[in-house]
N, C-alpha and C. Protein backbone atom coordinates (compact mmCIF):
# COMPACT_ATOMS: atom_id res chain seq x y z
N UNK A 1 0.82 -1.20 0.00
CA UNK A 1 0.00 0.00 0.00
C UNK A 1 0.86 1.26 0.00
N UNK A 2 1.82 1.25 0.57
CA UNK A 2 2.92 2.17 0.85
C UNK A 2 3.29 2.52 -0.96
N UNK A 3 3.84 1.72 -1.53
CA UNK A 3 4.53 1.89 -2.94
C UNK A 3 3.33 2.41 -3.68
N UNK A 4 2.08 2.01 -3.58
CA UNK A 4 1.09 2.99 -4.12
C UNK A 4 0.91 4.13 -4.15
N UNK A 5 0.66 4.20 -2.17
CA UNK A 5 0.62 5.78 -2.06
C UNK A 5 1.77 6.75 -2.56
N UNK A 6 3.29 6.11 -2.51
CA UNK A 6 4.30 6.84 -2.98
C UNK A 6 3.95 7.41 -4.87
N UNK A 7 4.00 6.22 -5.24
CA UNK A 7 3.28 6.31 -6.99
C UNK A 7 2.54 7.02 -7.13
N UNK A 8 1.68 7.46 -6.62
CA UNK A 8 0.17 8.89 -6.57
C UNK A 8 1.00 9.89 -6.52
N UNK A 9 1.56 10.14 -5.24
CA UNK A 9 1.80 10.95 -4.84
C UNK A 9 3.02 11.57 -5.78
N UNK A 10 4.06 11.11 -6.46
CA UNK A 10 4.93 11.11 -7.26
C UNK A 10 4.61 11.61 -8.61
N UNK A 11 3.65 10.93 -8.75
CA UNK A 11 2.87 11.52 -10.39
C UNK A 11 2.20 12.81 -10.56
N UNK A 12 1.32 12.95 -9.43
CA UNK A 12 1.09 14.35 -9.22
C UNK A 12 2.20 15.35 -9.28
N UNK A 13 3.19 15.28 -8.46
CA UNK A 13 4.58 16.04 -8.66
C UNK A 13 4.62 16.19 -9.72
N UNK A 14 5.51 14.93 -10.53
CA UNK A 14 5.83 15.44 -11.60
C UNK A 14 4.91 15.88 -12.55
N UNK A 15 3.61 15.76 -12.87
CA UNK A 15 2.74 16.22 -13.50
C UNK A 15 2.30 18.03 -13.56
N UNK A 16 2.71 18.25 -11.87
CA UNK A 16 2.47 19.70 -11.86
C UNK A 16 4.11 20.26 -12.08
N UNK A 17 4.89 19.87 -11.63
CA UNK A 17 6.11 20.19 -12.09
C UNK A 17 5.90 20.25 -13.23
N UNK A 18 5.88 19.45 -14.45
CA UNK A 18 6.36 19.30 -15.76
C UNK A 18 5.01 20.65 -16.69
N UNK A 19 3.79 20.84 -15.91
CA UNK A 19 2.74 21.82 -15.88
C UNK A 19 3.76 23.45 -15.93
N UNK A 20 4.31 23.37 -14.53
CA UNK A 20 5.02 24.62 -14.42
C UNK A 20 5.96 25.15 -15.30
N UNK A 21 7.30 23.83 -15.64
CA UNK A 21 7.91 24.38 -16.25
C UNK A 21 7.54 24.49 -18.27
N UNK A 22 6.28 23.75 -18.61
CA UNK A 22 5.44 23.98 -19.62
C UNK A 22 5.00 25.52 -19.73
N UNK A 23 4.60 26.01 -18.55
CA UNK A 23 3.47 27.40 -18.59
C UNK A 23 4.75 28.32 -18.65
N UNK A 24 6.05 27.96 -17.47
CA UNK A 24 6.99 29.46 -17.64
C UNK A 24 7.36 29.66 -19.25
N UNK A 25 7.79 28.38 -19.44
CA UNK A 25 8.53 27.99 -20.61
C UNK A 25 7.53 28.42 -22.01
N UNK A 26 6.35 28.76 -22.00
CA UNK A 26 5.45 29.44 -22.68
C UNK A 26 4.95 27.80 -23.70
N UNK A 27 5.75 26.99 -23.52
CA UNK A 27 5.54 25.71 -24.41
C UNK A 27 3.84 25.14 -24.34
N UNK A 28 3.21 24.59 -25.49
CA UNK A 28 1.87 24.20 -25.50
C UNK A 28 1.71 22.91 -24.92
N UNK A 29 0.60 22.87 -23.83
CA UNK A 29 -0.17 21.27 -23.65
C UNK A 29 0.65 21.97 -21.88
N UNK A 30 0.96 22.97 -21.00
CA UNK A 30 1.37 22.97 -20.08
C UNK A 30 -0.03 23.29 -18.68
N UNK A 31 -1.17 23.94 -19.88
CA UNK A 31 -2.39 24.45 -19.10
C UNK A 31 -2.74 22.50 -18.30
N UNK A 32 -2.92 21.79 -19.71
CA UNK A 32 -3.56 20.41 -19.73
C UNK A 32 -2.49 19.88 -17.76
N UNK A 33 -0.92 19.45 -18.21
CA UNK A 33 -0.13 19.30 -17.28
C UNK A 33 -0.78 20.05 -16.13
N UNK A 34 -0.83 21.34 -15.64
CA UNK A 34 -0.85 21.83 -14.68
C UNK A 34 -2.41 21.59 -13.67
N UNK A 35 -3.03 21.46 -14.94
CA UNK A 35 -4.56 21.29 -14.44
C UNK A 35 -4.61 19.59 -14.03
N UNK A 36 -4.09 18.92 -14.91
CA UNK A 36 -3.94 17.77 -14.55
C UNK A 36 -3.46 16.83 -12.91
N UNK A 37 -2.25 17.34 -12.88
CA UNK A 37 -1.37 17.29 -11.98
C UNK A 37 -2.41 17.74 -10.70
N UNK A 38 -2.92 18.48 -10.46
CA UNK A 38 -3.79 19.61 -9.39
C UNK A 38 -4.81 18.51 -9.09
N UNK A 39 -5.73 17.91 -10.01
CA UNK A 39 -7.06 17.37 -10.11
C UNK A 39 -6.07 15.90 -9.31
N UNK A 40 -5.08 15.31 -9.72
CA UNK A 40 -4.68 13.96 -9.59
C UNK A 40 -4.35 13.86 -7.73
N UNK A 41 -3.67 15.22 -7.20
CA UNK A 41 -3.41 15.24 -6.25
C UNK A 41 -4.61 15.57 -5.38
N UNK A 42 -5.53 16.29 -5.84
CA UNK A 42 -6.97 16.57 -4.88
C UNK A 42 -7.72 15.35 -4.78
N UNK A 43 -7.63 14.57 -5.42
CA UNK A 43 -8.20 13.33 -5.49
C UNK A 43 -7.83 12.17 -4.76
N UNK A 44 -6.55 12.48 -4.53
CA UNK A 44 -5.75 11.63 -3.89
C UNK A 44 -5.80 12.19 -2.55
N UNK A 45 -5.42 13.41 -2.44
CA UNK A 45 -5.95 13.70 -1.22
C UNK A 45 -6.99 13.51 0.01
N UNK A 46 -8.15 13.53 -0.93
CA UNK A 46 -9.69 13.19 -0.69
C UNK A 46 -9.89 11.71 -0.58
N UNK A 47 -9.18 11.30 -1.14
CA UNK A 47 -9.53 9.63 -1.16
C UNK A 47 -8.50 8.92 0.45
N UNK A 48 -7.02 9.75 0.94
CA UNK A 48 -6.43 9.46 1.49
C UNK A 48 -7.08 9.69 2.91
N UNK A 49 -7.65 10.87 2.58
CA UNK A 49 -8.35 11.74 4.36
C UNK A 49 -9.49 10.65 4.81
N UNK A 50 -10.36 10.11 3.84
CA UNK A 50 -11.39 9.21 3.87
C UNK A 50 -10.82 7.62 4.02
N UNK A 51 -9.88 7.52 3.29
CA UNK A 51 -8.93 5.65 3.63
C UNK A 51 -8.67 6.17 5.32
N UNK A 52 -8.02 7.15 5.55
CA UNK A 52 -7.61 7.38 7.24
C UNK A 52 -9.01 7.00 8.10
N UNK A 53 -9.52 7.94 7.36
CA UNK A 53 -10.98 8.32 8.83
C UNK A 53 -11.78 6.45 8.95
N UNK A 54 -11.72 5.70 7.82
CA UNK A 54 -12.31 4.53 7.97
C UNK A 54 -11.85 3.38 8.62
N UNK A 55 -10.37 3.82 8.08
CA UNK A 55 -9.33 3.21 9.15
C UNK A 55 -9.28 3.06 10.58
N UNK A 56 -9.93 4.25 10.67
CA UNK A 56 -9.65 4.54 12.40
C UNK A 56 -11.42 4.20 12.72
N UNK A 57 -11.92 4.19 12.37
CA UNK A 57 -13.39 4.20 12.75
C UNK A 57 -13.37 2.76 12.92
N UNK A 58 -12.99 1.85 12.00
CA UNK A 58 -12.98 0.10 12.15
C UNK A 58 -11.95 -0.08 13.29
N UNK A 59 -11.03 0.33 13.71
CA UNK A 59 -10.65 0.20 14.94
C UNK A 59 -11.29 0.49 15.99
N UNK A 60 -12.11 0.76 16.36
CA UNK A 60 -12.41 1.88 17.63
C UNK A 60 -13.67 0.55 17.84
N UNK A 61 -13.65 0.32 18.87
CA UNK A 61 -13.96 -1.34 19.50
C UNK A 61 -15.77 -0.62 20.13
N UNK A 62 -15.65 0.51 20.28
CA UNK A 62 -17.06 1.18 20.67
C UNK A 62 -17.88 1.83 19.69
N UNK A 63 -17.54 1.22 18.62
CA UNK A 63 -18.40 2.10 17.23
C UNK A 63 -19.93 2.37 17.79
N UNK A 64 -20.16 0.94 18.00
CA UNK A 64 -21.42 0.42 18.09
C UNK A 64 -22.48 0.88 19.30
N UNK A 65 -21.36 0.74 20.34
CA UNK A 65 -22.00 1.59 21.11
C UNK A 65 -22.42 3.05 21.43
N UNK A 66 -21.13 3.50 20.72
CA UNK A 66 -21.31 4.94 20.62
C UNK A 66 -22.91 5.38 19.70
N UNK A 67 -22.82 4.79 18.37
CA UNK A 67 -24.05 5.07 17.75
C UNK A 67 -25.11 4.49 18.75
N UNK A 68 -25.22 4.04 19.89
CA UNK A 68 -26.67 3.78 20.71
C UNK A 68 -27.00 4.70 21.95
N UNK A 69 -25.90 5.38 22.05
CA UNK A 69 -25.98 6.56 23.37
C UNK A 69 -27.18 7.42 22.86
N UNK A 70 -27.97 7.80 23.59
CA UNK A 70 -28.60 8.81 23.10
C UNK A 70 -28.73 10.21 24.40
């Protein structure tokens, strides 16, 4: 899972990197890169905050009870 998350996280880099130096560099297809790169990492982001929070919620030995407190 680790070599995954590294691989996401890596591609995004270079995707917005290779975005940046496309847009300084005035070169075409750098809008596509930069927008790209942005969308790959928000996604990943969003998907990582939500793998955490479920993570920790299946641990927690009082789920069950907690949802019956009233």
């Amino acid at each position: 899972m680790r070599w995954v998350m590294f691989s996401i996280q890596f591609l995004a880099f270079m995707l917005v990197a290779g975005g940046l130096l496309f847009r300084i560099m005035h070169w075409p297809g750098g809008d596509l890169l930069l927008i790209g790169g942005l969308a790959v990492a928000v996604i990943w982001f969003i998907l990582a905050f939500f793998y955490s929070k479920a993570k920790k919620d299946l641990s927690d030995p009082d789920i069950l009870d907690s949802d019956l407190d009233l």
